[in-house]
PDB file of N, CA and C in Angstrom:
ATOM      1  N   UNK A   1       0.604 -30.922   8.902  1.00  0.00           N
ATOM      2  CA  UNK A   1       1.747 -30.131   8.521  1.00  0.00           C
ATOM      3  C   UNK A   1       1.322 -28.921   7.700  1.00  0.00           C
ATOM      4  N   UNK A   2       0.571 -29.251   6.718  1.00  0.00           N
ATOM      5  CA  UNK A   2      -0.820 -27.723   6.118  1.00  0.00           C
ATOM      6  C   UNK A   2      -0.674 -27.174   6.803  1.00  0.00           C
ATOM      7  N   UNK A   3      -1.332 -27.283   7.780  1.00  0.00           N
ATOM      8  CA  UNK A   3      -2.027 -26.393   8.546  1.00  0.00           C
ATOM      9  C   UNK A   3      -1.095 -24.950   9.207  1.00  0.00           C
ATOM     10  N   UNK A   4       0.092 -25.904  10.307  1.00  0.00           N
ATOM     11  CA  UNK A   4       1.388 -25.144  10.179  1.00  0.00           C
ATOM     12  C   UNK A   4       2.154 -23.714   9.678  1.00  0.00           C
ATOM     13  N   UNK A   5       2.059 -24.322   8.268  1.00  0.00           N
ATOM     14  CA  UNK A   5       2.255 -23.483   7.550  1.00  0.00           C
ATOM     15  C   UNK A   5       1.232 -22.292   6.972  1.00  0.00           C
ATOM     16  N   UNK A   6       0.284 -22.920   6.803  1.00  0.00           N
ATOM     17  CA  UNK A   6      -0.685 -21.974   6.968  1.00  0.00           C
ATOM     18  C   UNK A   6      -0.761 -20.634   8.404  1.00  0.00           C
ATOM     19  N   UNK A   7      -0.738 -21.293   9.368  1.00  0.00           N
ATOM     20  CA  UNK A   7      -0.307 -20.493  10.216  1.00  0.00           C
ATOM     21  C   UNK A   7       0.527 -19.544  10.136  1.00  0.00           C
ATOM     22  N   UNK A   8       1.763 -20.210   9.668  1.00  0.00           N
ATOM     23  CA  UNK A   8       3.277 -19.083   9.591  1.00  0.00           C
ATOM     24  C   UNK A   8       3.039 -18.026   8.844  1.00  0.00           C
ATOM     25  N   UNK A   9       2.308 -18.720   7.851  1.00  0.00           N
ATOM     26  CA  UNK A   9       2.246 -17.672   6.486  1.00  0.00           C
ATOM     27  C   UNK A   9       1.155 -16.266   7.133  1.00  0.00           C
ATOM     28  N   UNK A  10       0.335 -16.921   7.449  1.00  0.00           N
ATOM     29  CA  UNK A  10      -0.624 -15.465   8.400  1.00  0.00           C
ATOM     30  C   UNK A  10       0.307 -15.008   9.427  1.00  0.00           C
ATOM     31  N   UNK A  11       0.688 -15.146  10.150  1.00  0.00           N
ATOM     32  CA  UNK A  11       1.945 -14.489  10.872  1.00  0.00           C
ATOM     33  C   UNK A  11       2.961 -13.356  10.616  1.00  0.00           C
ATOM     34  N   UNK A  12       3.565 -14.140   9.188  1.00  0.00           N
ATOM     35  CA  UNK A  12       4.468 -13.707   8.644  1.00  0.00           C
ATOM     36  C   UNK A  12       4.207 -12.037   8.068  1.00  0.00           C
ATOM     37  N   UNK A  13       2.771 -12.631   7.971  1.00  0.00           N
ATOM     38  CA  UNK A  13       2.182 -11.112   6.735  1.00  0.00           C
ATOM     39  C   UNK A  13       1.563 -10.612   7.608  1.00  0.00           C
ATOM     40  N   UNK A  14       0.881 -10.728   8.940  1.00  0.00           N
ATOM     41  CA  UNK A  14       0.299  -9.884   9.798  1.00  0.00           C
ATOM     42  C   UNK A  14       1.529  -8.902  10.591  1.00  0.00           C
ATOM     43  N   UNK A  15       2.835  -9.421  10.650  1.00  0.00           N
ATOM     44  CA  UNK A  15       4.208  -8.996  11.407  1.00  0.00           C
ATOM     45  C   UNK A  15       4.773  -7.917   9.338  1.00  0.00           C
ATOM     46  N   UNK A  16       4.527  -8.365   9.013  1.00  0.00           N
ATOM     47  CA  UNK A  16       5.088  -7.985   7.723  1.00  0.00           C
ATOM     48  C   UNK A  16       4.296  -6.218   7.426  1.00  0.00           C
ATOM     49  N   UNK A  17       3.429  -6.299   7.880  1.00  0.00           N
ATOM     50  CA  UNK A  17       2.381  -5.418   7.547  1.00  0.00           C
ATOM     51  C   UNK A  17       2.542  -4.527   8.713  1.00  0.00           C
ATOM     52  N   UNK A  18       2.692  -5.065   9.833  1.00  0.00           N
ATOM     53  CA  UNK A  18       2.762  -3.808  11.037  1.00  0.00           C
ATOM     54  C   UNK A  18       4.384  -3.211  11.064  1.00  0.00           C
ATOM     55  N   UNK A  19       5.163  -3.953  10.333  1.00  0.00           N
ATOM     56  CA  UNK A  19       6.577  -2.967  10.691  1.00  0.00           C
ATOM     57  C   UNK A  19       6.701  -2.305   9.555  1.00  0.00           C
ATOM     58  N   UNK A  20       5.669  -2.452   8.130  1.00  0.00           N
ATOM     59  CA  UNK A  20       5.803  -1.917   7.018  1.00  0.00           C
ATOM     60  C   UNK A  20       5.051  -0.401   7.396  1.00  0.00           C
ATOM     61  N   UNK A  21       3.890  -0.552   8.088  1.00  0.00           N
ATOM     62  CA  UNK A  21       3.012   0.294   9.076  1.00  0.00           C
ATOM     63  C   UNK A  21       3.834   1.333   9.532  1.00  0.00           C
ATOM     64  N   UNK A  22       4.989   0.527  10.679  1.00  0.00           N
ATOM     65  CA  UNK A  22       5.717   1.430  11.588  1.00  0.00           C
ATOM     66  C   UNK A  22       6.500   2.307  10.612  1.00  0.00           C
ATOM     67  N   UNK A  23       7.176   1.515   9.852  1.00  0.00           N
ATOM     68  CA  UNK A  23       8.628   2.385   9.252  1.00  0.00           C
ATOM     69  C   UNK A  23       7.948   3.679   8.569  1.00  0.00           C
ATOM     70  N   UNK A  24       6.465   3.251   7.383  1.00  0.00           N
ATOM     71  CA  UNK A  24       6.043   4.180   7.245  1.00  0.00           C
ATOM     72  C   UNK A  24       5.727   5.284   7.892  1.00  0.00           C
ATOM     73  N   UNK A  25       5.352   5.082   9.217  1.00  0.00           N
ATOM     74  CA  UNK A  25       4.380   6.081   9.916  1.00  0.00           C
ATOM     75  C   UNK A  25       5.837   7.170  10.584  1.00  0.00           C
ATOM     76  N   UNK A  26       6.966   6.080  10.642  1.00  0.00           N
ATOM     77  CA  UNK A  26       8.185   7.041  11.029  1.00  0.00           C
ATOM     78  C   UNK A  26       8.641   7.982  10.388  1.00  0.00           C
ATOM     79  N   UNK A  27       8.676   7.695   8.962  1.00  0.00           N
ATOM     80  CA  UNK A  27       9.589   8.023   7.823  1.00  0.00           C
ATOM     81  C   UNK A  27       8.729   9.352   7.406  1.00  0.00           C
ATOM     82  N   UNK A  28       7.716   9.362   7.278  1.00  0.00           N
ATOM     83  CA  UNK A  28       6.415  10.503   7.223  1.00  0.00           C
ATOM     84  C   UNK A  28       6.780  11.561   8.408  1.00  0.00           C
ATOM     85  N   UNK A  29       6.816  11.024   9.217  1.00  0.00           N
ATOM     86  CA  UNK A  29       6.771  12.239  10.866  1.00  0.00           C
ATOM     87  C   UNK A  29       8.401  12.824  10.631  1.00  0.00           C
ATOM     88  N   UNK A  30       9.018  12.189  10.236  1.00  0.00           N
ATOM     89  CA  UNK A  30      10.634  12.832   9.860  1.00  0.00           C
ATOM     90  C   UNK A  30      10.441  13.524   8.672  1.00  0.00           C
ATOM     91  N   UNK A  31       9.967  13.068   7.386  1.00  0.00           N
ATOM     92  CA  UNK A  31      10.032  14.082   6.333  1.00  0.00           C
ATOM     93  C   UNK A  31       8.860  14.925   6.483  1.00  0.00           C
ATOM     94  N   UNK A  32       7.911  15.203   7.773  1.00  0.00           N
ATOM     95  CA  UNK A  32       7.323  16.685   7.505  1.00  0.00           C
ATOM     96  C   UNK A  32       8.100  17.417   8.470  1.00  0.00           C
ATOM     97  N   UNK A  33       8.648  16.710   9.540  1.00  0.00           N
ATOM     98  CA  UNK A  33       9.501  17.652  10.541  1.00  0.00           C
ATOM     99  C   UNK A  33      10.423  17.905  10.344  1.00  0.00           C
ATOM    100  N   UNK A  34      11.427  17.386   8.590  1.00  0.00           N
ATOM    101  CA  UNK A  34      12.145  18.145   8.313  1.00  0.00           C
ATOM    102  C   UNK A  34      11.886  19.284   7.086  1.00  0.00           C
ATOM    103  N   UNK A  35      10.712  18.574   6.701  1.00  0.00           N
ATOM    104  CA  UNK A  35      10.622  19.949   5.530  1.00  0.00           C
ATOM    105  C   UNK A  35       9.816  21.214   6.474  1.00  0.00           C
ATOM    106  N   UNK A  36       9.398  21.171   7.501  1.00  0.00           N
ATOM    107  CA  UNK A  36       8.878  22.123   8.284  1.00  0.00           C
ATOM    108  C   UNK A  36      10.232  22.754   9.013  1.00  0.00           C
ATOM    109  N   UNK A  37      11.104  22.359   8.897  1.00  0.00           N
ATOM    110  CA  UNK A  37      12.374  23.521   9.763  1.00  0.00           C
ATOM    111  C   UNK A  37      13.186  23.412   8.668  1.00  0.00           C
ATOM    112  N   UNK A  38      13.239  22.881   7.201  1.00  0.00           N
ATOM    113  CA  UNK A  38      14.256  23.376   6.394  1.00  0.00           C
ATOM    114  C   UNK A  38      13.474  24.224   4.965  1.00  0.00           C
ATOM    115  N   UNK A  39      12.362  23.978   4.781  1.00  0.00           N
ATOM    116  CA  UNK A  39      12.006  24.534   3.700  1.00  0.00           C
ATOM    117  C   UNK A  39      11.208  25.789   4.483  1.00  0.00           C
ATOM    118  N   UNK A  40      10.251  25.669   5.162  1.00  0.00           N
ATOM    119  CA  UNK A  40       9.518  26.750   5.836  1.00  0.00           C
ATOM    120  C   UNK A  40       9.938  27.373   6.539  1.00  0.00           C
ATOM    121  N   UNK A  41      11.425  27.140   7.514  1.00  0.00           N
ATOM    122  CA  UNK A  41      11.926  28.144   8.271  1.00  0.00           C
ATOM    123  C   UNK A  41      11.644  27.726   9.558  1.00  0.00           C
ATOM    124  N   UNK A  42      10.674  26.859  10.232  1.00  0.00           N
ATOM    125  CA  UNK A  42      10.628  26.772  11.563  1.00  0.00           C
ATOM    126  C   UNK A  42      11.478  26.526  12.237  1.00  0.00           C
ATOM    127  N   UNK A  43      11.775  26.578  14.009  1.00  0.00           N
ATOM    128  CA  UNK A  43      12.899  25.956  14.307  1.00  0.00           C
ATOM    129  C   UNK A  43      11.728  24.938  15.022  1.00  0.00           C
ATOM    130  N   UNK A  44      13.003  23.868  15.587  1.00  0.00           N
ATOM    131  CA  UNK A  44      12.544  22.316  16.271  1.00  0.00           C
ATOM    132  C   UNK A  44      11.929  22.794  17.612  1.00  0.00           C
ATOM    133  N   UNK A  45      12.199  23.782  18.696  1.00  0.00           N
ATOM    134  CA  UNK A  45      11.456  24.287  19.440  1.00  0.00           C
ATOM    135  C   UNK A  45      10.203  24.671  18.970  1.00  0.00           C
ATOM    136  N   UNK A  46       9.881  25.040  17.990  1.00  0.00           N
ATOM    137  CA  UNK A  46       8.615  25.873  18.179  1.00  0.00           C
ATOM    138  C   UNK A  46       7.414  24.702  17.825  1.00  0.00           C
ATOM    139  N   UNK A  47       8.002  23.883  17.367  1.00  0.00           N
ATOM    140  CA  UNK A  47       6.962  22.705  16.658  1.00  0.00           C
ATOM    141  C   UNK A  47       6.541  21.964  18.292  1.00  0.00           C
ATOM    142  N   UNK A  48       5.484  21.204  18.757  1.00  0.00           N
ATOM    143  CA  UNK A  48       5.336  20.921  19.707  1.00  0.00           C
ATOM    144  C   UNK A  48       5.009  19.725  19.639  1.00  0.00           C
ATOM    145  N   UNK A  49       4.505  19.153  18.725  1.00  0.00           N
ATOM    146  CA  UNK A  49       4.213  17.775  18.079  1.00  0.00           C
ATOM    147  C   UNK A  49       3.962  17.116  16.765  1.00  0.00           C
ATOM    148  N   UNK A  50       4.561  16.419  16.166  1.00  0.00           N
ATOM    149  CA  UNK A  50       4.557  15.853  14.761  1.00  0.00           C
ATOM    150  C   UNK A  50       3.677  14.131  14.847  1.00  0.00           C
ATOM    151  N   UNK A  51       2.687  14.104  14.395  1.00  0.00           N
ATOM    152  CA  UNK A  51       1.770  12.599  14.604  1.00  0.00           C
ATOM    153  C   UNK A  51       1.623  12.235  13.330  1.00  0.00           C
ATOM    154  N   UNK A  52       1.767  10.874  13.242  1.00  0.00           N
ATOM    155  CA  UNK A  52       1.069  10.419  11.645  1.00  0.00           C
ATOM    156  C   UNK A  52       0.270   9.414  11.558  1.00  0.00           C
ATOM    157  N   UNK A  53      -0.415   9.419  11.275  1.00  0.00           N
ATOM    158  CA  UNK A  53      -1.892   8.437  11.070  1.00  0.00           C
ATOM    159  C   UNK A  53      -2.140   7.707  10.451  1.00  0.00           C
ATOM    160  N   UNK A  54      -2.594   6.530   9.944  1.00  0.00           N
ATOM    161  CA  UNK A  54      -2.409   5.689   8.813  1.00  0.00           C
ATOM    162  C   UNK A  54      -4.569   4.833   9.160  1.00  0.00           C
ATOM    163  N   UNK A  55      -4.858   5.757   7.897  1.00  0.00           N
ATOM    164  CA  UNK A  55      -6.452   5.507   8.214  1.00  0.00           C
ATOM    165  C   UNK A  55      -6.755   4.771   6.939  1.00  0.00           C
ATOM    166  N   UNK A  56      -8.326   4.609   6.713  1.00  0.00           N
ATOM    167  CA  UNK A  56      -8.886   4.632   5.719  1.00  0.00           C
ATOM    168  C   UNK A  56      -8.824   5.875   4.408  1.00  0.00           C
ATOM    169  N   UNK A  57      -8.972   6.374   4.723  1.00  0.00           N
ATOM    170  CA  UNK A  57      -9.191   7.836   3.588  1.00  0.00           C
ATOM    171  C   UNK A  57      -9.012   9.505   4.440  1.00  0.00           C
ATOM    172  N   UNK A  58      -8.094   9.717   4.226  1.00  0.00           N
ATOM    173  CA  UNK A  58      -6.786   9.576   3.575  1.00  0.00           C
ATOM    174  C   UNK A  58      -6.093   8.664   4.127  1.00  0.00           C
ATOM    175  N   UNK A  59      -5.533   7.813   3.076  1.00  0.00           N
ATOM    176  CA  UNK A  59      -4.516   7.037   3.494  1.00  0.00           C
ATOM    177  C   UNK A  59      -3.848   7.349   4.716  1.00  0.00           C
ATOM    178  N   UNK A  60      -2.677   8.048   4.684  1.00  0.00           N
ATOM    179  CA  UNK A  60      -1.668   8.564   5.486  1.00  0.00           C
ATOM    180  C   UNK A  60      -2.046  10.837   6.051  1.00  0.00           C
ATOM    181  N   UNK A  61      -1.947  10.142   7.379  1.00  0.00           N
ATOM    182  CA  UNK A  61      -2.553  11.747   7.141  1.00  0.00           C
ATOM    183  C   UNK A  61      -1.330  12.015   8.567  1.00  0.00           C
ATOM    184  N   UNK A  62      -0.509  13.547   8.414  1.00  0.00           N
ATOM    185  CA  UNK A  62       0.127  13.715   9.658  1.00  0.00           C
ATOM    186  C   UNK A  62      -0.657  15.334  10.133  1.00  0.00           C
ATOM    187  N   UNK A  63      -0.384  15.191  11.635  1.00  0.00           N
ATOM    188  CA  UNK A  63      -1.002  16.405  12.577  1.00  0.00           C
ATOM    189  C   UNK A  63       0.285  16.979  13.165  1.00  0.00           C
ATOM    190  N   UNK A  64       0.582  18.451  12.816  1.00  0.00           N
ATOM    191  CA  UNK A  64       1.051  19.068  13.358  1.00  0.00           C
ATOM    192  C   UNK A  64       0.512  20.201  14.347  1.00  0.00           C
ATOM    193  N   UNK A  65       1.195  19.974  15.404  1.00  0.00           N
ATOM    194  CA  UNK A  65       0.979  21.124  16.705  1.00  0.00           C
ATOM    195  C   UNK A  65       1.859  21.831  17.038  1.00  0.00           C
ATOM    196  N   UNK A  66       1.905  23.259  16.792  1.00  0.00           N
ATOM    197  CA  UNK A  66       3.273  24.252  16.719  1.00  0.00           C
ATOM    198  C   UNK A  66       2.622  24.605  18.746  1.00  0.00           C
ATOM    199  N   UNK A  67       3.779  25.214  19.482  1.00  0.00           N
ATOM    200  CA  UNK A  67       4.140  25.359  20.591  1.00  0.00           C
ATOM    201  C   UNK A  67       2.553  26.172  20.692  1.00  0.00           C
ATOM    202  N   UNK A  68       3.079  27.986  19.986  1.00  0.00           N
ATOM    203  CA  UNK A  68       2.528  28.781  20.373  1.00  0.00           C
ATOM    204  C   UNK A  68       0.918  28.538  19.756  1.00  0.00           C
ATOM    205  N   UNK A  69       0.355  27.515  19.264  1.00  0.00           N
ATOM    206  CA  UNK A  69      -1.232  27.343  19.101  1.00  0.00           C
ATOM    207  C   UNK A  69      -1.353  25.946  19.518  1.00  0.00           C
ATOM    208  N   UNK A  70      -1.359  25.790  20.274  1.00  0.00           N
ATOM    209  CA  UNK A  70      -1.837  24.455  20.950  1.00  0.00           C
ATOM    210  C   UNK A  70      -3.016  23.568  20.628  1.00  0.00           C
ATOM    211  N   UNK A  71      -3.915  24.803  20.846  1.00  0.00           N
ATOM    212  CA  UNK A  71      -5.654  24.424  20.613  1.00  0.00           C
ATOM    213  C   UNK A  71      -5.770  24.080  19.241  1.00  0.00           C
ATOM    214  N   UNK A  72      -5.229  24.795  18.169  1.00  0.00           N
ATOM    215  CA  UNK A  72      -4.954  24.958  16.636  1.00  0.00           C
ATOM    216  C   UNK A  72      -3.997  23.354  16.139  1.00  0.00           C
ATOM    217  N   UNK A  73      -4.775  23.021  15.262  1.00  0.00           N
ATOM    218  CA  UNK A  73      -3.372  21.702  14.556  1.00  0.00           C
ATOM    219  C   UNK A  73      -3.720  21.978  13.400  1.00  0.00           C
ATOM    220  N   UNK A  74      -2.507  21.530  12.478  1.00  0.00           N
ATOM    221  CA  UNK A  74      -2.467  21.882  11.034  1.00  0.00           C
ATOM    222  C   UNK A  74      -2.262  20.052  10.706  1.00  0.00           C
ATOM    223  N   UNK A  75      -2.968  19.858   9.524  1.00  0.00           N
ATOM    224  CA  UNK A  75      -3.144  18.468   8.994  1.00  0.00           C
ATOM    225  C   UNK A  75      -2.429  18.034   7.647  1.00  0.00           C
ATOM    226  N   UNK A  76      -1.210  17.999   7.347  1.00  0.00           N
ATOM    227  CA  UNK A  76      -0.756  17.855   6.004  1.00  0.00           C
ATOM    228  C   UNK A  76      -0.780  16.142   5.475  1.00  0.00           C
ATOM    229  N   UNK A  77      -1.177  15.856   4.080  1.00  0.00           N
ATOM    230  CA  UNK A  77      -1.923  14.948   3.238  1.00  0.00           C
ATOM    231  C   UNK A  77      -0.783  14.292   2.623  1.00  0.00           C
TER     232      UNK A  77
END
């Protein structure tokens, strides 16, 4: 019956950890894609992609790709 529970409990925190993961990695890609069209002026067309990363060092890192520089990405910390 240990054992069991032992199980659940690794489960629990391996599932606990990846949606803590997700929400973060969401919540990041929304607050740079909105401070990038409300504080800086961009509009939502011109941005071409918003990514967020969740590494070793830096922690949390997002990549932005505006339309007109493709080849070019900007990395905010």
């Amino acid at each position: 019956m240990k054992k069991y529970g032992i199980a659940i409990f690794i489960v629990t925190l391996f599932a606990s950890i990846w949606i803590l993961s997700s929400y973060t990695k969401s919540y990041t890609q929304n607050e740079v894609f909105s401070y990038l069209v409300k504080a800086r002026g961009y509009k939502p067309p011109e941005i071409y992609s918003v990514e967020t990363q969740i590494a070793k060092a830096p922690l949390i890192s997002t990549q932005v790709i505006f339309k007109d520089e493709i080849n070019a990405s900007k990395v905010f910390l």
